[in-house]
Protein backbone atom coordinates (compact mmCIF):
# COMPACT_ATOMS: atom_id res chain seq x y z
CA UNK A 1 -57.56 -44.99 11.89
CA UNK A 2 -58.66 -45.88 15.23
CA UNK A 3 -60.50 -48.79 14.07
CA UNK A 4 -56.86 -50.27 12.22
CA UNK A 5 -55.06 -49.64 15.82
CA UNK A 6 -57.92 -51.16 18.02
CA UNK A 7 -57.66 -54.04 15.54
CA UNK A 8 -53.22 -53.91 15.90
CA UNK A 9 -54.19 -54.29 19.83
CA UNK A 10 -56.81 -56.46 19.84
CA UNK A 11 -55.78 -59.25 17.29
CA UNK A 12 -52.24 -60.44 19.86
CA UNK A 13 -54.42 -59.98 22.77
CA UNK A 14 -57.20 -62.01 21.52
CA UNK A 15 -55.03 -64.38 19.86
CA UNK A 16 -52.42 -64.89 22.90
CA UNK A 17 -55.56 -65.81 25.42
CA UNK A 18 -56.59 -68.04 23.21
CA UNK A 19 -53.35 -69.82 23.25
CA UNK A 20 -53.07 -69.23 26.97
CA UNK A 21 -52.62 -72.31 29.10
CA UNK A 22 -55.83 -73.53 31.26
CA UNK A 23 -53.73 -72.60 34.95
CA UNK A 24 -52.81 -69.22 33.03
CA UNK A 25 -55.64 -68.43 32.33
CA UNK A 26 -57.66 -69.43 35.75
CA UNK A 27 -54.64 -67.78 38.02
CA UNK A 28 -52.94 -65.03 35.27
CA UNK A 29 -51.02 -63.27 38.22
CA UNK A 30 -49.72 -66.43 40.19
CA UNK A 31 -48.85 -68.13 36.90
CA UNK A 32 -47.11 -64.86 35.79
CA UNK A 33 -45.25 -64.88 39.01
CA UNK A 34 -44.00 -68.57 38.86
CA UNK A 35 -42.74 -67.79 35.29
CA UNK A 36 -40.95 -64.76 36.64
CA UNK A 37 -39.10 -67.19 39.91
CA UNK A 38 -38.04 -69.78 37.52
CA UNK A 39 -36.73 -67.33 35.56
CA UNK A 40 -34.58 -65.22 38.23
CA UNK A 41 -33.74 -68.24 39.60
CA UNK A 42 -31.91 -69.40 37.02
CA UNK A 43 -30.38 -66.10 35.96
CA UNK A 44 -29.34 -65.46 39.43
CA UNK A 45 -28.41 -68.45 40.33
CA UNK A 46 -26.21 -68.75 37.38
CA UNK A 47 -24.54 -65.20 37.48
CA UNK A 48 -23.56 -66.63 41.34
CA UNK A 49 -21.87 -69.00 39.59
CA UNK A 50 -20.14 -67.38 36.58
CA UNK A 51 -18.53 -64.63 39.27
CA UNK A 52 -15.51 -65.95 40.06
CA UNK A 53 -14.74 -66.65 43.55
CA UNK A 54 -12.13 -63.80 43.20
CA UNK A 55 -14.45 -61.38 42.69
CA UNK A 56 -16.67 -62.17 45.43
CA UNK A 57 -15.59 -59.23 47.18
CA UNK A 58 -15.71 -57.06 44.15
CA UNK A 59 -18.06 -53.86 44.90
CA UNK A 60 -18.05 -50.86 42.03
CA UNK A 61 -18.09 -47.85 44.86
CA UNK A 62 -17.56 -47.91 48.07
CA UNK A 63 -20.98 -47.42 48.62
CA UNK A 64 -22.00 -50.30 47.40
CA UNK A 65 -22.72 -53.47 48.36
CA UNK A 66 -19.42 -56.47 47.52
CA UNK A 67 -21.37 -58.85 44.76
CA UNK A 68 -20.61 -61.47 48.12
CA UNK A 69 -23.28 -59.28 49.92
CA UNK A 70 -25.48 -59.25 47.08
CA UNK A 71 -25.67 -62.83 47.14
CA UNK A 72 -26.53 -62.85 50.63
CA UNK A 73 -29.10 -60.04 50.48
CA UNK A 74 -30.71 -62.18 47.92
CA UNK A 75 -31.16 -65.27 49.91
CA UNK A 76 -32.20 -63.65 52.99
CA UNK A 77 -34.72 -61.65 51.13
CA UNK A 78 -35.98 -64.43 49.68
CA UNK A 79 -36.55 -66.40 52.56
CA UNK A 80 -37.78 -63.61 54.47
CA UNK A 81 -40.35 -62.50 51.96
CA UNK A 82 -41.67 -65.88 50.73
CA UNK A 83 -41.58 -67.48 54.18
CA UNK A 84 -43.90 -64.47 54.63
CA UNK A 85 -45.97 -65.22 51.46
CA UNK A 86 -46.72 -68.83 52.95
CA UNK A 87 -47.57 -67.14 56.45
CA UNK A 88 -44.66 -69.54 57.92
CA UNK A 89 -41.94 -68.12 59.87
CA UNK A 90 -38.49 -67.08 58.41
CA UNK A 91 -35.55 -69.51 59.00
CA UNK A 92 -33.27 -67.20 57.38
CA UNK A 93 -29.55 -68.19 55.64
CA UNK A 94 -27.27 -68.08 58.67
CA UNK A 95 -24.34 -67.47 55.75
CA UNK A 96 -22.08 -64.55 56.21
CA UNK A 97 -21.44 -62.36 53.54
CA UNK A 98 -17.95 -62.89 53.55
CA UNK A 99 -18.55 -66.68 53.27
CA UNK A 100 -16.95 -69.04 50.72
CA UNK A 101 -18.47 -68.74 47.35
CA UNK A 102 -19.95 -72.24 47.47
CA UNK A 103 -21.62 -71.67 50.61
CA UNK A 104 -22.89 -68.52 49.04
CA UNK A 105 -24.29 -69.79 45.34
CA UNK A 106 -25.89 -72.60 47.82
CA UNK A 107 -27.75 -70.35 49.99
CA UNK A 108 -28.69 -68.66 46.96
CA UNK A 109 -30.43 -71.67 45.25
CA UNK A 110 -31.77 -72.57 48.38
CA UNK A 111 -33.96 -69.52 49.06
CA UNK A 112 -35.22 -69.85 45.49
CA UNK A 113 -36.39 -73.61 46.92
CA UNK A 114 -38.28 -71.65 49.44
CA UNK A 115 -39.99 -69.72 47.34
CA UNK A 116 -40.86 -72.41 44.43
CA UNK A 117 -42.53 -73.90 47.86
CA UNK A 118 -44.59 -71.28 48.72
CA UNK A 119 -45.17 -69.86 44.72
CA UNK A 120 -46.55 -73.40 43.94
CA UNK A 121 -50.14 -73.60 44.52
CA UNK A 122 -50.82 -70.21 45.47
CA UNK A 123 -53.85 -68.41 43.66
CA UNK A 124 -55.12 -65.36 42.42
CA UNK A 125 -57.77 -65.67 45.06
CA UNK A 126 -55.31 -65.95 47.89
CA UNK A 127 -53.48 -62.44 47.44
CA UNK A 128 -55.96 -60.21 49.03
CA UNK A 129 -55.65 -62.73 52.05
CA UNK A 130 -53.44 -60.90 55.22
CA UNK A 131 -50.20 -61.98 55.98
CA UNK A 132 -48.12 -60.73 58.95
CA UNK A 133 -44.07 -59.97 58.21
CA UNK A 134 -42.23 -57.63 60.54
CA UNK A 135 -45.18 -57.61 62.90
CA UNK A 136 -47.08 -55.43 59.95
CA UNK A 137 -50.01 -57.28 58.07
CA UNK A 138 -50.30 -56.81 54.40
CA UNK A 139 -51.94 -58.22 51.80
CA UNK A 140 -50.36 -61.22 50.50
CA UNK A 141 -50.11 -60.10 46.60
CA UNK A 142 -48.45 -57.21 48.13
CA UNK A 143 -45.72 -59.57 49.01
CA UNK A 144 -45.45 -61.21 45.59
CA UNK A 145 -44.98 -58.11 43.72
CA UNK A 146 -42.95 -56.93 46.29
CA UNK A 147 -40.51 -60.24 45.65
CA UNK A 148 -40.77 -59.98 41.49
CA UNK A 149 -39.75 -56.52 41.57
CA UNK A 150 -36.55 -57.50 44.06
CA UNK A 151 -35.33 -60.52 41.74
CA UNK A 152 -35.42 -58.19 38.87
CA UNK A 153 -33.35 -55.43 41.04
CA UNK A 154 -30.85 -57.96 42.12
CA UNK A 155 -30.57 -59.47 38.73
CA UNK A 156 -30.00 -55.98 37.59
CA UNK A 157 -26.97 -55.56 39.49
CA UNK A 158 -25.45 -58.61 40.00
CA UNK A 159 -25.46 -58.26 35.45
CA UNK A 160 -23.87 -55.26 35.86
CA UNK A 161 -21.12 -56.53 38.54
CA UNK A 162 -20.86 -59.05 35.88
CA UNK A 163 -19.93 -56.99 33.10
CA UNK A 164 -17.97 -55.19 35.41
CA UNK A 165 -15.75 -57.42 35.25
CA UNK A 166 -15.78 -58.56 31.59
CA UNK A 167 -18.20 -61.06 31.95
CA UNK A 168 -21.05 -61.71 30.00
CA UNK A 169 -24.37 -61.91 32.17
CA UNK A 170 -26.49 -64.84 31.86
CA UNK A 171 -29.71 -63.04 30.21
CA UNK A 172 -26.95 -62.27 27.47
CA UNK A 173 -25.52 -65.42 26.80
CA UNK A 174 -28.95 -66.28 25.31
CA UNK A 175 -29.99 -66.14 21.43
C-alpha cells in the first residue's frame, strides 16, 4: 500500500519536472512568483474594471474598506513592497481614494508595472540578500512572499465586493 501511494506521488512530480521549463526549473520560486503577478494582475486589474464607477464607494460594513480604497491600498502596496524588493525607493500613487475610477484602475495597472520591473530578473539566489523597507532590513524573499500572499488577499475581496454586487469576478468568468 505504501509503495502504490509513493508511486500516486511520485509519478506527477517526476513527470511535471520533467516537463518543467529550463528558467523554472533553475529559479522554481522567482518563476513561481512571476506566474503568480501576471496572474493577479490581470484578475485585479480586471475586477477594477468590471466595478462600476458607481460602486466605487461601495464598502459591505462600515468597517470596511470602500472597493475605491481597495484599489488604492493595492497600488500603494505594490509600489511600496516591490520598490522595496528592487532596493529602490518608493514613489508611491499620489491617487486619493476617493479619486475617479479611471485614475484609480490606472494606478492600479501601474503598480503592477512596478513590480513586473523588479519581478523580472530576480533569482532564487537573490532572496536571502537584505533589503531595507520602513527603515527595517529583511530578507528579500521575505518581501516576495509577503507581496503573493497580499495580491491573493486583495483579489479575495475585491471578488467578493464583486459578487456583492451581482457581478461575476474575473477568476469566474473563466472555463
Amino acid at each position: 500500500m505504501k509503495t502504490l501511494i509513493a508511486a500516486l506521488v511520485l509519478v506527477p512530480a517526476v513527470t511535471a519536472s520533467a516537463q518543467m521549463p529550463d528558467a523554472m526549473a533553475a529559479n522554481p520560486i522567482m518563476s513561481t512568483a512571476r506566474m503568480f503577478l501576471e496572474e493577479h494582475a490581470g484578475t485585479i486589474g480586471e475586477a477594477a474594471s468590471l466595478m462600476p464607477a458607481g460602486k466605487y464607494a461601495y464598502h459591505p460594513t462600515p468597517a470596511q474598506m470602500t472597493f475605491a480604497a481597495l484599489m488604492q491600498h493595492v497600488a500603494q502596496t505594490n509600489v511600496r513592497l516591490c520598490s522595496a524588493i528592487a532596493g529602490a525607493a518608493a514613489t508611491p500613487s499620489d491617487t486619493p481614494a476617493n479619486a475617479a475610477k479611471a485614475a484609480l484602475v490606472t494606478a492600479v495597472s501601474e503598480s503592477f508595472k512596478t513590480c513586473q520591473a523588479a519581478l523580472a530578473k530576480l533569482t532564487d539566489g537573490q532572496l536571502t540578500e537584505t533589503v531595507e523597507i520602513a527603515g527595517n532590513k529583511v530578507p528579500r524573499g521575505y518581501l516576495v512572499m509577503t507581496i503573493v500572499a497580499d495580491w491573493a488577499d486583495h483579489y479575495s475581496t475585491a471578488a467578493s465586493y464583486l459578487r456583492l454586487n451581482g457581478i461575476l469576478p474575473p477568476t469566474a468568468r473563466r472555463p
